[in-house]
Structures are given as structure tokens and as C-alpha cells.
C-alpha atoms as a PDB file:
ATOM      1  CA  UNK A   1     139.081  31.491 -18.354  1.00  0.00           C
ATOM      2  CA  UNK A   2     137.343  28.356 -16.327  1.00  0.00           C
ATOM      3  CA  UNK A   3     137.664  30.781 -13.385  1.00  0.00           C
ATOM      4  CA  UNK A   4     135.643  33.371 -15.011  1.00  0.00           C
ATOM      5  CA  UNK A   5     132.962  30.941 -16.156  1.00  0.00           C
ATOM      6  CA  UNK A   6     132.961  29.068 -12.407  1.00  0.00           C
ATOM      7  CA  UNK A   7     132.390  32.924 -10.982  1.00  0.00           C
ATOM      8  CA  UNK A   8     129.555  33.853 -13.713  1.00  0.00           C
ATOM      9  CA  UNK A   9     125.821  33.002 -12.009  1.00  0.00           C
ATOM     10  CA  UNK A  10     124.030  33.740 -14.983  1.00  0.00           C
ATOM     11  CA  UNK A  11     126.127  31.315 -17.077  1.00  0.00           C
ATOM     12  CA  UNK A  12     126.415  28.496 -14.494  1.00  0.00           C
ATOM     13  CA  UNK A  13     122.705  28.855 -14.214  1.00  0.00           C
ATOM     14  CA  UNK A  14     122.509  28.281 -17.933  1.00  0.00           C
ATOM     15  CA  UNK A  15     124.529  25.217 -17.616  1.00  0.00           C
ATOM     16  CA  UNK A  16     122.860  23.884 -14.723  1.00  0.00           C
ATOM     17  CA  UNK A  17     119.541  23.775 -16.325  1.00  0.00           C
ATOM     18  CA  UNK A  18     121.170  22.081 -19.681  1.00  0.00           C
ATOM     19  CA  UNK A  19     122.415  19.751 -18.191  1.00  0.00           C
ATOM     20  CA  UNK A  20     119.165  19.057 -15.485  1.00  0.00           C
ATOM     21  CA  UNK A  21     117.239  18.773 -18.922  1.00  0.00           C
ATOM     22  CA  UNK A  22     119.557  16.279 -20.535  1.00  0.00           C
ATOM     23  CA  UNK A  23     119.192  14.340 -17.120  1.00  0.00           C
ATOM     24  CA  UNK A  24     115.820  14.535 -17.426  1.00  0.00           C
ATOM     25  CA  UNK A  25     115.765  13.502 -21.418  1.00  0.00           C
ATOM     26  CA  UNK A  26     117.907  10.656 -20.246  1.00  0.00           C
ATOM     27  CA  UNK A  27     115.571   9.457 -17.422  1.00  0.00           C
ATOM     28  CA  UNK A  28     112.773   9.721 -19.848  1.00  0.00           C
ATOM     29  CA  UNK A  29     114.521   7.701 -22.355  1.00  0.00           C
ATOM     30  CA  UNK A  30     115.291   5.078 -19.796  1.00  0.00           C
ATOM     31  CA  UNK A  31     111.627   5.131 -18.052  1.00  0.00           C
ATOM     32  CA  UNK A  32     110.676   4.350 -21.846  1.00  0.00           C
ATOM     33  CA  UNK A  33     112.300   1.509 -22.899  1.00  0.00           C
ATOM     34  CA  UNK A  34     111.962  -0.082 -19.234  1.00  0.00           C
ATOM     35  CA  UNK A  35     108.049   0.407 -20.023  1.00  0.00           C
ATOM     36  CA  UNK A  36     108.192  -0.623 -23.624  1.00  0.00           C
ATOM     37  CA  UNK A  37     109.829  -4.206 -22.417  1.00  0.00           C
ATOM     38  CA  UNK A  38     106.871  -5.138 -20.080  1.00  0.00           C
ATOM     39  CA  UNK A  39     105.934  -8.329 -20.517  1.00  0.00           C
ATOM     40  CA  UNK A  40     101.793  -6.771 -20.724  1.00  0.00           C
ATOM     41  CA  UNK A  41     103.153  -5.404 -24.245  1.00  0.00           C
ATOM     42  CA  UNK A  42     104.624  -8.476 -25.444  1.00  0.00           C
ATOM     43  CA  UNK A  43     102.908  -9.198 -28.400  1.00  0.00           C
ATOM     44  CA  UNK A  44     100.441 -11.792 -28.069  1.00  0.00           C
ATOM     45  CA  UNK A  45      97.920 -12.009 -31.092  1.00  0.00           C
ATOM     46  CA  UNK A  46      97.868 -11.635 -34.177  1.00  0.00           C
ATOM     47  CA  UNK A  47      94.390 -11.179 -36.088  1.00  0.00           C
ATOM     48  CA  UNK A  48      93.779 -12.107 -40.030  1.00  0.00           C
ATOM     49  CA  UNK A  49      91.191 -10.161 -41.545  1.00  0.00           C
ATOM     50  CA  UNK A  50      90.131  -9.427 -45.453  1.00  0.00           C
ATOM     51  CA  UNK A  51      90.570 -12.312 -47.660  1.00  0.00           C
ATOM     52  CA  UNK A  52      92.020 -15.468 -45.806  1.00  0.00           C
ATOM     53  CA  UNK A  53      90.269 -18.178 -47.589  1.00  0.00           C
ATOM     54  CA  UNK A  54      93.031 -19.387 -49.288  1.00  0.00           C
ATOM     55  CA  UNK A  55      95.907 -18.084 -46.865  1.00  0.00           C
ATOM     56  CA  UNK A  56      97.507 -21.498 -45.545  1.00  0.00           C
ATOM     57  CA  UNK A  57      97.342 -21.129 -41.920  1.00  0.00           C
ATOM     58  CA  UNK A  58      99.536 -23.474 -40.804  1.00  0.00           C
ATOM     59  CA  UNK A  59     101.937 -22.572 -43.110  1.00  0.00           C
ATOM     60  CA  UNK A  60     101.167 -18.690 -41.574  1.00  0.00           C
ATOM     61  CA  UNK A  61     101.937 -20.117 -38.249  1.00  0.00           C
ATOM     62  CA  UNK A  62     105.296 -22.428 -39.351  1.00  0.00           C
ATOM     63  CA  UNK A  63     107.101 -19.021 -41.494  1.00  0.00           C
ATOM     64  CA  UNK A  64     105.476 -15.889 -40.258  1.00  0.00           C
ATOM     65  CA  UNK A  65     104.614 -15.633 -36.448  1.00  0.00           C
ATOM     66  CA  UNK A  66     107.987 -16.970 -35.858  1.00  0.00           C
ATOM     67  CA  UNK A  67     109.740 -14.343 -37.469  1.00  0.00           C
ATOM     68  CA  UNK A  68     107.397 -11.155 -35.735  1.00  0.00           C
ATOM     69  CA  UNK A  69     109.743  -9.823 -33.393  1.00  0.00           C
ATOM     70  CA  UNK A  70     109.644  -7.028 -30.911  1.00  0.00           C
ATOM     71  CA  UNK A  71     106.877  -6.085 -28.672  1.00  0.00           C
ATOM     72  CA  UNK A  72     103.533  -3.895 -29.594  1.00  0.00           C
ATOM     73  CA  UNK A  73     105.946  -0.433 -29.947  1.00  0.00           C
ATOM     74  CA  UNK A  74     109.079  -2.258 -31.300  1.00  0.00           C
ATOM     75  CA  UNK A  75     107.916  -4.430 -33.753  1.00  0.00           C
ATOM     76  CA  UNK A  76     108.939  -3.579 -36.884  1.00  0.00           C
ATOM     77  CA  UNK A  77     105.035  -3.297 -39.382  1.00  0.00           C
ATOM     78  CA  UNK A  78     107.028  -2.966 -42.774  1.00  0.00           C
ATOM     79  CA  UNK A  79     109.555  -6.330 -41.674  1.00  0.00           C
ATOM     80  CA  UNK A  80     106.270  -7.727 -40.780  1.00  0.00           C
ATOM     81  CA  UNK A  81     104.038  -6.572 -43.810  1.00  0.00           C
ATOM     82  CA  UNK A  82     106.629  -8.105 -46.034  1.00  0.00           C
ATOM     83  CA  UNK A  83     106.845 -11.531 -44.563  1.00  0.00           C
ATOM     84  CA  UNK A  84     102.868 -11.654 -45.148  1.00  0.00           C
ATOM     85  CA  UNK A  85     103.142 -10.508 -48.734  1.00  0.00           C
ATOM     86  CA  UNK A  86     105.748 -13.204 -49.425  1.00  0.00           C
ATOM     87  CA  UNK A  87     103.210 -16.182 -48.978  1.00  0.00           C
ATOM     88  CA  UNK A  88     101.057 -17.977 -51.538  1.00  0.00           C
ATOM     89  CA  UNK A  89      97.900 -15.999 -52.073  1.00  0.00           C
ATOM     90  CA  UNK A  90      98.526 -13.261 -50.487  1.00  0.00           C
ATOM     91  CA  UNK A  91      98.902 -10.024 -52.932  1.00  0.00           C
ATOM     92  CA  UNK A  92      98.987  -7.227 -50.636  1.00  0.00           C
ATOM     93  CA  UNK A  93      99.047  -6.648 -46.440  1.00  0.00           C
ATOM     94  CA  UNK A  94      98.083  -3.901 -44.335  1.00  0.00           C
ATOM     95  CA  UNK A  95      99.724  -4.591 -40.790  1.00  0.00           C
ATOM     96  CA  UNK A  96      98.174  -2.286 -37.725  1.00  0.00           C
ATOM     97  CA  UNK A  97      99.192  -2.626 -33.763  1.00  0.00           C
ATOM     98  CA  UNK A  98      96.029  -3.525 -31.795  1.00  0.00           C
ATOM     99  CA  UNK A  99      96.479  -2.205 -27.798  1.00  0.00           C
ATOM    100  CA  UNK A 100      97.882  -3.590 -25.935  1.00  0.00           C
ATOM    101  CA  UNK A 101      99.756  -6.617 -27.505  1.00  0.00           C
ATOM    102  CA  UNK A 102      98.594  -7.459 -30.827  1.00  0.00           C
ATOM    103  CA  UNK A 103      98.581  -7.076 -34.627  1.00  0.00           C
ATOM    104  CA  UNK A 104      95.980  -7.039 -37.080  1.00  0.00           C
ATOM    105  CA  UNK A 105      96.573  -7.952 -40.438  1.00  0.00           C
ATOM    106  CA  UNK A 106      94.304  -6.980 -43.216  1.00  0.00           C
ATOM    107  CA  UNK A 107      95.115  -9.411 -46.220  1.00  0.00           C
ATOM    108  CA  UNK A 108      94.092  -8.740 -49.729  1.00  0.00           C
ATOM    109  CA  UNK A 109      94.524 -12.253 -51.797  1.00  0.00           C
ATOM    110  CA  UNK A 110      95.164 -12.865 -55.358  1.00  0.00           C
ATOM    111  CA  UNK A 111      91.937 -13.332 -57.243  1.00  0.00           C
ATOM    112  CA  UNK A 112      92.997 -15.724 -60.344  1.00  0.00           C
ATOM    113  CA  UNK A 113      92.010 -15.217 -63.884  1.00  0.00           C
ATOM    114  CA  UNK A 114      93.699 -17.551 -65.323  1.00  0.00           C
ATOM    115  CA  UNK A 115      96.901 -20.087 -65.921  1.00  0.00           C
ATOM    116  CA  UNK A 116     100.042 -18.254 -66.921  1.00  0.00           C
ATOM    117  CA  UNK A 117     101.748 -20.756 -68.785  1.00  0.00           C
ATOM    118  CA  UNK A 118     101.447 -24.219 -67.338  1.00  0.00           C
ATOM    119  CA  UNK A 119     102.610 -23.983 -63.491  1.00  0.00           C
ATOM    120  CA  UNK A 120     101.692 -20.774 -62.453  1.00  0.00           C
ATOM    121  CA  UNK A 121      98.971 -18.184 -62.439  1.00  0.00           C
ATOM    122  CA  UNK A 122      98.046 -14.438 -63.544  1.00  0.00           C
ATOM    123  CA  UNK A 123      95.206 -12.547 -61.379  1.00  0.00           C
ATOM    124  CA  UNK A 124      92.674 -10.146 -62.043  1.00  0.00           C
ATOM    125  CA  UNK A 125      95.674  -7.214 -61.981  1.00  0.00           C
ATOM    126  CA  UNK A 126      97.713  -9.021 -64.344  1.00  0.00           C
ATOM    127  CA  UNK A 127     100.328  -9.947 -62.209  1.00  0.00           C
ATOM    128  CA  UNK A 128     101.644 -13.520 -62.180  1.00  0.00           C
ATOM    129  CA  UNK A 129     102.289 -15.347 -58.999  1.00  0.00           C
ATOM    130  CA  UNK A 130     103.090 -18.764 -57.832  1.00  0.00           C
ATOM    131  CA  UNK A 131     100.348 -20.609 -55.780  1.00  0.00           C
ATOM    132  CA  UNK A 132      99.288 -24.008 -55.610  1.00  0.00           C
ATOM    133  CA  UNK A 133      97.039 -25.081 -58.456  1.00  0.00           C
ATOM    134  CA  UNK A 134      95.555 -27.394 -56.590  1.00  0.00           C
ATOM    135  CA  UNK A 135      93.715 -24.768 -54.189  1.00  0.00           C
ATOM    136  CA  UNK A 136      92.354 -22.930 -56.706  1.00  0.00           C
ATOM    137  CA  UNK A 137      88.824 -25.544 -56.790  1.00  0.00           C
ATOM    138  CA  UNK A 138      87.461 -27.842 -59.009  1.00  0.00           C
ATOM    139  CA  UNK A 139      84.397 -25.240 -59.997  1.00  0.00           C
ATOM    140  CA  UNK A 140      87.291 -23.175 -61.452  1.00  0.00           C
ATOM    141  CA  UNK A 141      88.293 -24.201 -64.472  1.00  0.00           C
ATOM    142  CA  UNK A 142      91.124 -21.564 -65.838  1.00  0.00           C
ATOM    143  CA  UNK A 143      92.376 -20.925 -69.220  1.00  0.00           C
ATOM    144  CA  UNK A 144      95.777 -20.906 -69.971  1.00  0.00           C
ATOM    145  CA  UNK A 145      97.326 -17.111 -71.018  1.00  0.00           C
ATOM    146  CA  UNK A 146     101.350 -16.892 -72.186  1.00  0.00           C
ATOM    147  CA  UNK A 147     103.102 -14.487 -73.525  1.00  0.00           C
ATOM    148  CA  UNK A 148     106.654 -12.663 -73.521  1.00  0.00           C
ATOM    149  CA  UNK A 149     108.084 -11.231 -69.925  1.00  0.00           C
ATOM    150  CA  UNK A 150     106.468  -8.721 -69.306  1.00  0.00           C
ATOM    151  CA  UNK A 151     103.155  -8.554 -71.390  1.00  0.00           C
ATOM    152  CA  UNK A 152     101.043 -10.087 -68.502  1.00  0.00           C
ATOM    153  CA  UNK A 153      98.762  -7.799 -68.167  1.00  0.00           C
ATOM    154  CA  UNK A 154      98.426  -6.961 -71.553  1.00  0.00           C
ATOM    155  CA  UNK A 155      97.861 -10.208 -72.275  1.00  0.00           C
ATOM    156  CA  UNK A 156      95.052 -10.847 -69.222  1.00  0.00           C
ATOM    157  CA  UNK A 157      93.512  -7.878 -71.049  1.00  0.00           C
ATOM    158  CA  UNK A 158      93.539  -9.378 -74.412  1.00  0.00           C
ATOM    159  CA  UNK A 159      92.146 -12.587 -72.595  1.00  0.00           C
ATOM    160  CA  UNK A 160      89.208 -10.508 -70.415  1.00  0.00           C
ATOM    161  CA  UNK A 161      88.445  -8.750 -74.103  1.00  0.00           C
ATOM    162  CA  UNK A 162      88.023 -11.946 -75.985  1.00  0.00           C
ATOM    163  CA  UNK A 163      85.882 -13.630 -73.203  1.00  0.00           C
ATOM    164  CA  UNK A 164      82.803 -10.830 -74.138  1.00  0.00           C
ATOM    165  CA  UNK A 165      83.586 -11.387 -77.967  1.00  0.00           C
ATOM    166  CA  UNK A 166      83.428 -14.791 -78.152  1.00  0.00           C
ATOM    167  CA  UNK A 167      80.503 -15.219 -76.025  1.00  0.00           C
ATOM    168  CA  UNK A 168      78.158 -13.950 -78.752  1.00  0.00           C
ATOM    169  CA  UNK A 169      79.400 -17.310 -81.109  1.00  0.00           C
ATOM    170  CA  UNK A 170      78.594 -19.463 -77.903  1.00  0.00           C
ATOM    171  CA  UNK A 171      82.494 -19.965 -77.446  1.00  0.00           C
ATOM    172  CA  UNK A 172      85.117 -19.367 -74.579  1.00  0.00           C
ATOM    173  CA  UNK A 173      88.939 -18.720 -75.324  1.00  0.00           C
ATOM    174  CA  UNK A 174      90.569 -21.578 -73.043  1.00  0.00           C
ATOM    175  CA  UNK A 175      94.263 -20.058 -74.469  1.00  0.00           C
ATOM    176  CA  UNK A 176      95.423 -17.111 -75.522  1.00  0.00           C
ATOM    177  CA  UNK A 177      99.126 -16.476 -77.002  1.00  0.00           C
ATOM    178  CA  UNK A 178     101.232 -13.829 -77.675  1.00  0.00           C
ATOM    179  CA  UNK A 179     103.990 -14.809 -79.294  1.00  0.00           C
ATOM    180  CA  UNK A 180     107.437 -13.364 -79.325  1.00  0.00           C
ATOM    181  CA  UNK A 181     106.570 -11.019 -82.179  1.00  0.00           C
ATOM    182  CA  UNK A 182     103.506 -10.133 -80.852  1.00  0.00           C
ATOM    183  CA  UNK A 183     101.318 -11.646 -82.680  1.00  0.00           C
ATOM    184  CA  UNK A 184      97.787 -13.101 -81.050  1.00  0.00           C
ATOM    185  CA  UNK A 185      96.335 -16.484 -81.147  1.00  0.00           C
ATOM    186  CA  UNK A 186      93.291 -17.833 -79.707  1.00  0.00           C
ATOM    187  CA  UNK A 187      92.007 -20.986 -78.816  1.00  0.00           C
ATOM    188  CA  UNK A 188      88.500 -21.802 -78.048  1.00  0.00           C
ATOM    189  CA  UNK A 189      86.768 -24.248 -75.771  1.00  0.00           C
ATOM    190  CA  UNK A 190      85.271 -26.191 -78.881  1.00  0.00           C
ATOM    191  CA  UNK A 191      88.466 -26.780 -80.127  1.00  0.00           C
ATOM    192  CA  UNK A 192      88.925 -23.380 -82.868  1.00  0.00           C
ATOM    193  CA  UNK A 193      92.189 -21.844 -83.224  1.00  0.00           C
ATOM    194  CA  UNK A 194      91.868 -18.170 -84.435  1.00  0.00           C
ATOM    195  CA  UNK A 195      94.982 -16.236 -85.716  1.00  0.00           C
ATOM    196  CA  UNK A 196      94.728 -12.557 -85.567  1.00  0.00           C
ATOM    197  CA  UNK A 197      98.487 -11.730 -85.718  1.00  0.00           C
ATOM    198  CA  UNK A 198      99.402  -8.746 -84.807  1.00  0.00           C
ATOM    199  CA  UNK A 199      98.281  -5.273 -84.261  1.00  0.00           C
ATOM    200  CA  UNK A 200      98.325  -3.616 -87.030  1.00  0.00           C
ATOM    201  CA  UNK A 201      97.657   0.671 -87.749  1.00  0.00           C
ATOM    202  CA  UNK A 202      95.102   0.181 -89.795  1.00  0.00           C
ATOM    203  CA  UNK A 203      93.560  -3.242 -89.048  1.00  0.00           C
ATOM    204  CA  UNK A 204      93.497  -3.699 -85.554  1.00  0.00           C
ATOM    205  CA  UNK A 205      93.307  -6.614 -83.436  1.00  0.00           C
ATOM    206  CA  UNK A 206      89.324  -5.639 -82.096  1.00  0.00           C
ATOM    207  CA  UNK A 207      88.454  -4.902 -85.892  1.00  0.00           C
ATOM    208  CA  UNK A 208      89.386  -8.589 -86.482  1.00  0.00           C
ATOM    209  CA  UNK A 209      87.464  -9.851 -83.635  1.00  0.00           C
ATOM    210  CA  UNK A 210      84.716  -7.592 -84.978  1.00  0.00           C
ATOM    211  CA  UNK A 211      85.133  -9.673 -88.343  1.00  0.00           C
ATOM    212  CA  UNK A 212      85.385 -13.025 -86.494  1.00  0.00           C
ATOM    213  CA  UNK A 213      81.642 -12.155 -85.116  1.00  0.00           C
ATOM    214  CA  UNK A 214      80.527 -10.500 -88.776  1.00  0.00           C
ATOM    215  CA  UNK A 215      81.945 -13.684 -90.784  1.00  0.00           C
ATOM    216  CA  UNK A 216      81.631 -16.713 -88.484  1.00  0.00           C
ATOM    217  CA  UNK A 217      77.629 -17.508 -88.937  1.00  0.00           C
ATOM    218  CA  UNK A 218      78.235 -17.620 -92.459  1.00  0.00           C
ATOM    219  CA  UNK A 219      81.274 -19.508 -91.878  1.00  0.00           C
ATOM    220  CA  UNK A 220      79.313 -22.484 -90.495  1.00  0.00           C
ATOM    221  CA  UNK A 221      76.266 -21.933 -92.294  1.00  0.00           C
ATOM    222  CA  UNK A 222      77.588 -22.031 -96.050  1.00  0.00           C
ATOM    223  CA  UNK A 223      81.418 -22.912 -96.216  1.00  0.00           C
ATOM    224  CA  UNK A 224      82.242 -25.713 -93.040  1.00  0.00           C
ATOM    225  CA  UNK A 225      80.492 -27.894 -91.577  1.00  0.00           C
ATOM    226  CA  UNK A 226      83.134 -28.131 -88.620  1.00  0.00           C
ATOM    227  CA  UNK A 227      85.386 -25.519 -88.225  1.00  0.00           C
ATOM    228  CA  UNK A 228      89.095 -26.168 -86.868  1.00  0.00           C
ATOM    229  CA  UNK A 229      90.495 -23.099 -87.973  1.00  0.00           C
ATOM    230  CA  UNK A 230      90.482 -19.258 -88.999  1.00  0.00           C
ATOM    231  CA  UNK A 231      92.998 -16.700 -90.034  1.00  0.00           C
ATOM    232  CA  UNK A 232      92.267 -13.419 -89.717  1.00  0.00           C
ATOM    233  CA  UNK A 233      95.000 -12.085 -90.363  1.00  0.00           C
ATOM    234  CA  UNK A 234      94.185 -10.785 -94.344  1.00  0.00           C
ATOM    235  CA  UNK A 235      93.271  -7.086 -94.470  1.00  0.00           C
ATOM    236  CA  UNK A 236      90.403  -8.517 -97.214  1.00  0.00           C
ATOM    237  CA  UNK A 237      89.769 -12.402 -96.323  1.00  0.00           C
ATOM    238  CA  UNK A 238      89.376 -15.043 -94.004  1.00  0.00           C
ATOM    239  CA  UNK A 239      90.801 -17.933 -94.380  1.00  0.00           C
ATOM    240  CA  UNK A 240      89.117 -21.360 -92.781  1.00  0.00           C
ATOM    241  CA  UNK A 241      90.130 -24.647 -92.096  1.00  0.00           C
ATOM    242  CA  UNK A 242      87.802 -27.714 -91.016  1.00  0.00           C
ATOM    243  CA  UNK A 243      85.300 -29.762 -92.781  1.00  0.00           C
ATOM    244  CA  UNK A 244      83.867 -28.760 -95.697  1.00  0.00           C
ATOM    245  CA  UNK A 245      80.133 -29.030 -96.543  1.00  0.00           C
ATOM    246  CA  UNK A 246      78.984 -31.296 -98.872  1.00  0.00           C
ATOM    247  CA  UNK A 247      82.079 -32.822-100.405  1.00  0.00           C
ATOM    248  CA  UNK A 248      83.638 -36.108-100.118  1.00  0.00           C
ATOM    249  CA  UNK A 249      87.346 -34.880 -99.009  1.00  0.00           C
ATOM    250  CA  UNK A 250      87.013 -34.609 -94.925  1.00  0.00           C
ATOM    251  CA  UNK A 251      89.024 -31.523 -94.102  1.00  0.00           C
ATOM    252  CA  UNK A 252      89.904 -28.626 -96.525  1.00  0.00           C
ATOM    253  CA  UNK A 253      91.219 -24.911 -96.650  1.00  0.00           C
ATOM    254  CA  UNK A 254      88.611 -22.008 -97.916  1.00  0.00           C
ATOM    255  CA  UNK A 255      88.755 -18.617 -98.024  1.00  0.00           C
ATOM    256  CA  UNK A 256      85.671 -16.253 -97.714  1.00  0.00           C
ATOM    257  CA  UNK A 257      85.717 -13.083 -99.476  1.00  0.00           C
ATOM    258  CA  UNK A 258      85.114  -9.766 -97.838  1.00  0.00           C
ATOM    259  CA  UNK A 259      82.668  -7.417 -99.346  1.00  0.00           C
END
């Protein structure tokens, strides 16, 4: 049978040029790699763009560059993306090979909105992350936002909601609270706590924020003269704790009466 095969010209000719093209696949793949491993390809700089503010660079230098391997055809962008999006500040990475030898990496930081709990922080996504506090700057001054696992972002939207509600009484929410029954509490920046409990099918939590704004002028004007405290959570009252107007007792408990 070999003999037959040796003796056919057509097929010999057929395996002659297979295997001259696998030769030449083989050379190619060599010639490749040889190229690839030049020493002008070596990767030699990497470039930060986008939002590096906050993005430690020394700390950069100490855990990423170290661990960029490979050269500007081998190096391996999602290994290298990764690393990036595992430091403080950084939310997401965008990691592009820059001819001959380099990198550029686009960085898009966490913007913070506010504390999440009492050692880390949420940002404008509603995503928590873990970041020094103490980078954030002294002309920042966050509220404080907790809740169960999670309800971050639900939470960051409560928090985002209440800011434009309470601005029209002059007040900011420095906490907001979800507890494990999912029911909402607020504290403001003078020092109010506001219970709104929870959602509710028919009484919502903005149609008690809606109340808050209705009942509150009134509130100060005609029932405390300090308020400490209000409960919203009565489908047809609000109950009020502070100082009362006019009496000699310093703190008391009223209810105002919805119409």
C-alpha cells in the first residue's frame, strides 16, 4: 500500500505541499514569538488617565506595576485591569496597549456620597467600598447611610431623595437608617430624628415626607418651640417630641391632627 502511495505524483505532490505549509506555519510561529520577545516591546510605561486624584501612586507603583507581566503583545489587559480595580478608589479600569511598549490606563474613581456605616463608604452608584476616610477632604463632610446587606443603593437613593425634601425646612439628613424590617429613619443636621417606618401600599414613604414639609411650619410655629422629634408613621397624625411652647414642663409629647 506505501508502495502505491510512494509511486502516486499527484498524491505525493499533495503531501509535499502539506507538509511545506506546516513548515512554513511553524517558521511563522517561531519568527513570531522571537519578535514578540524583543527587548523594543518590553513594556516600559504605563500612563494613568481619567480620575487619578485620589489613586495612591505609590501604592500603584509598590502592588500593581510589579505584578504587569509580559511584553506589549503578551501582557495579559484583563490580569492587568483587575489588579487596578482592586485598589482604593478606583471603581472601574479600562486598560489599552500604547505602541510600542506601553499601557494606558483609563481609571474611573469612586465618587463618595456618603459614610456606609462607620468605616467605610457608599458612592454615587450605591456601591460600598473601602477607602481611606481620611482622603476623602475636610470640605467633605459625609452623612452616615446603613442599612441591611444588600439595600445600598436603595438606601443612597432614599438618602439622595431626602436631601431635596429636607432642603425646603432649611435641614440636611446627616443619617439615614433602614432597619432590619425595613423601616426608615432620619436624622437631621439640627439634631431631628424623623420616623417614617416603613413603606406602606397606601401611605408611602414620599407621601410622609410630603407631610413632614405640609405639617412642620406649623409644627414650630404653634405646638414646639424646639423640636427633637417626629413620627410619621400614623396614617392620620403626627406625633412630636421637643419643647413645648409656653408651658413650664421643658420637653413633652404632642400630637397634631390631620385634617
Amino acid at each position: 500500500m506505501l508502495s502505491a502511495i510512494w509511486n502516486d505524483d499527484k498524491l505525493m505532490s499533495i503531501i509535499a505541499g502539506l507538509f511545506s505549509a506546516l513548515a512554513l506555519v511553524l517558521l511563522g510561529y517561531a519568527c513570531i514569538q522571537w519578535l514578540i520577545q524583543r527587548p523594543v516591546f518590553e513594556l516600559k510605561r504605563v500612563e494613568l488617565v481619567g480620575d487619578v486624584d485620589r489613586v495612591n501612586l505609590i501604592g500603584f507603583k509598590a502592588n500593581v506595576l510589579p505584578k504587569i507581566e509580559g511584553t506589549f503583545f503578551s501582557a495579559n489587559l484583563q490580569k492587568v485591569r483587575e489588579q487596578v480595580e482592586a485598589q482604593p478608589w478606583v471603581r472601574k479600569a479600562v486598560v489599552q496597549r500604547t505602541w510600542p511598549s506601553g499601557l494606558k490606563i483609563n481609571i474611573q474613581g469612586h465618587t463618595p456620597l456618603a459614610l456606609w456605616g462607620e468605616t467605610r463608604l457608599v458612592n454615587t452608584f450605591g456601591e460600598v467600598f473601602s477607602a481611606n476616610l481620611a482622603e476623602v477632604g475636610d470640605d467633605q463632610k459625609l452623612s452616615v447611610l446603613n442599612g441591611p446587606a444588600g439595600s445600598e443603593l436603595l438606601v443612597s437613593k432614599m438618602y439622595v431623595s431626602s436631601i431635596e425634601k429636607l432642603k425646603g425646612l432649611g435641614m440636611w439628613p446627616a443619617r439615614v437608617e433602614l432597619s432590619d424590617r425595613y423601616a426608615w429613619s432620619i436624622q437631621t443636621d439640627t439634631g431631628i430624628t424623623i420616623e417614617l417606618g416603613r413603606e406602606q401600599e397606601n401611605f408611602s414613604i414620599e407621601q410622609k415626607m410630603d407631610r413632614l414639609l405640609a405639617v412642620y411650619p406649623k409644627i414650630q410655629s404653634q405646638v414646639m418651640a424646639v423640636v427633637q422629634g417626629i413620627d410619621l408613621r400614623y396614617p392620620r397624625g403626627v406625633a412630636v417630641k421637643g419643647e413645648r411652647l409656653a408651658v413650664s414642663k421643658p420637653t413633652g409629647v404632642s400630637s397634631v391632627k390631620l385634617n
